[in-house]
C-alpha atoms as a PDB file:
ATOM      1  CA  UNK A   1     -28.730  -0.846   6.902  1.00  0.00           C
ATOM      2  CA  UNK A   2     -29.189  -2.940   3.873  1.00  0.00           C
ATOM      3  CA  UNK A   3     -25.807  -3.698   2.275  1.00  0.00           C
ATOM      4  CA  UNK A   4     -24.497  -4.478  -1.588  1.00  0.00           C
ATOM      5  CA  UNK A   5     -21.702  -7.618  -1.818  1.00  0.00           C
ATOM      6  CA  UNK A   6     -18.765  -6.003  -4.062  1.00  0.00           C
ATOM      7  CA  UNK A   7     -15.404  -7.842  -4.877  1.00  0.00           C
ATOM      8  CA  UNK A   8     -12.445  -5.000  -5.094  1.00  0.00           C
ATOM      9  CA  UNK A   9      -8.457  -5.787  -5.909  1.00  0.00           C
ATOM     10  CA  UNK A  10      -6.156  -4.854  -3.131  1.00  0.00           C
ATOM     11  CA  UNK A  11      -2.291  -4.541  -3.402  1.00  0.00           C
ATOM     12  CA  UNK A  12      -0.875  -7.355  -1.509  1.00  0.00           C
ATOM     13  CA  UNK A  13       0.711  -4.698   0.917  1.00  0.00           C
ATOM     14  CA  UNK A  14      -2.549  -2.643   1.738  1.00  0.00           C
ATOM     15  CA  UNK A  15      -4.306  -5.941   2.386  1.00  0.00           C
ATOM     16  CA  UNK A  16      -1.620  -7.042   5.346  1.00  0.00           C
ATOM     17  CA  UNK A  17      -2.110  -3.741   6.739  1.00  0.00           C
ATOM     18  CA  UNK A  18      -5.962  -3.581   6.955  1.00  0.00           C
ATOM     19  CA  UNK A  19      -5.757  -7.490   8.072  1.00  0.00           C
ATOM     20  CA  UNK A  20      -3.296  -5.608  11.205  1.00  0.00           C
ATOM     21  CA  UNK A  21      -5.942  -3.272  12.123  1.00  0.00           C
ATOM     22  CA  UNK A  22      -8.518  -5.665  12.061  1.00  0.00           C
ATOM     23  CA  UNK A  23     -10.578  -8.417  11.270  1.00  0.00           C
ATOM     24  CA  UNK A  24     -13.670  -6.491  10.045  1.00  0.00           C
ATOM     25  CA  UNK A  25     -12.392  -6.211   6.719  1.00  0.00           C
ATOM     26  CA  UNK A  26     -15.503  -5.426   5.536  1.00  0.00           C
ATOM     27  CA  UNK A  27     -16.694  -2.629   8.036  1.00  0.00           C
ATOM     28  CA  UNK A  28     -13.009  -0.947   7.724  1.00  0.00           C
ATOM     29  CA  UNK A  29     -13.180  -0.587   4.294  1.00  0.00           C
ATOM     30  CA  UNK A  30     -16.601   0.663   4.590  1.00  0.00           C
ATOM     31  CA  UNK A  31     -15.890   3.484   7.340  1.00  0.00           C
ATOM     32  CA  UNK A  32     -12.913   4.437   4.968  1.00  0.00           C
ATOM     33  CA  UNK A  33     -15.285   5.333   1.816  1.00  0.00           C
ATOM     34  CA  UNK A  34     -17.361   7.021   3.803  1.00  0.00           C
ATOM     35  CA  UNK A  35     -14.802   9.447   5.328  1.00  0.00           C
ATOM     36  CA  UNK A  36     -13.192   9.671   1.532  1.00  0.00           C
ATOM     37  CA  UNK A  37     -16.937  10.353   0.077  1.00  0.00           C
ATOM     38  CA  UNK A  38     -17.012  13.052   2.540  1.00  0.00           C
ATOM     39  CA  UNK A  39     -13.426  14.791   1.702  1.00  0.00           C
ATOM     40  CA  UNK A  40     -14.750  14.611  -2.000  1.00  0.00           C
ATOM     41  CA  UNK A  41     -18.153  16.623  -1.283  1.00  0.00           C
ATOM     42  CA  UNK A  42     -16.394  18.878   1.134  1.00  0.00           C
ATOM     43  CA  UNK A  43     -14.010  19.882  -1.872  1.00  0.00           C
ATOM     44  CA  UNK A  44     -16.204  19.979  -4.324  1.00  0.00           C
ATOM     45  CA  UNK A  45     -18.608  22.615  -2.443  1.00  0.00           C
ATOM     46  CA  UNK A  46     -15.407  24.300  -1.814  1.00  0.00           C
ATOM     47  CA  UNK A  47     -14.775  24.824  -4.732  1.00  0.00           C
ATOM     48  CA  UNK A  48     -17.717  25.514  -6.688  1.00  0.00           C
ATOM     49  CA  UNK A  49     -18.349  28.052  -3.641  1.00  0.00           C
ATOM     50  CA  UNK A  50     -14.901  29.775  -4.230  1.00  0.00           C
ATOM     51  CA  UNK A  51     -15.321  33.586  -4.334  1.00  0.00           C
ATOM     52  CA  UNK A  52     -18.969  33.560  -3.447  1.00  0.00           C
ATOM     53  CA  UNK A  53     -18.321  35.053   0.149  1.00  0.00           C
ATOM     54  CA  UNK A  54     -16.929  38.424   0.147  1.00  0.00           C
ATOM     55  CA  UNK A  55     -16.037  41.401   2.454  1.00  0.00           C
END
């Protein structure tokens, strides 16, 4: 998978916990925009889908 290099801003206290869980930085922070990408599609089919089934 071809990657981008991206520099973010962390709150000092976020950053000590992500160092805790890991040393992939990188690949944690990765996994966790892909699960919150997914949340956001999943609620925004929800909701433009809201009402469309009915009994």
């Amino acid at each position: 998978m071809e990657t981008v290099k991206v520099s973010i801003s962390l709150p000092d206290d976020l950053w000590c916990q992500i160092k805790e869980i890991g040393d992939n930085v990188s690949g944690l922070i990765a996994q966790a925009m892909r699960d919150y990408v997914a949340r956001v599609r999943l609620d925004r089919a929800l909701e433009e889908t809201a009402g469309a089934w009915t009994d």
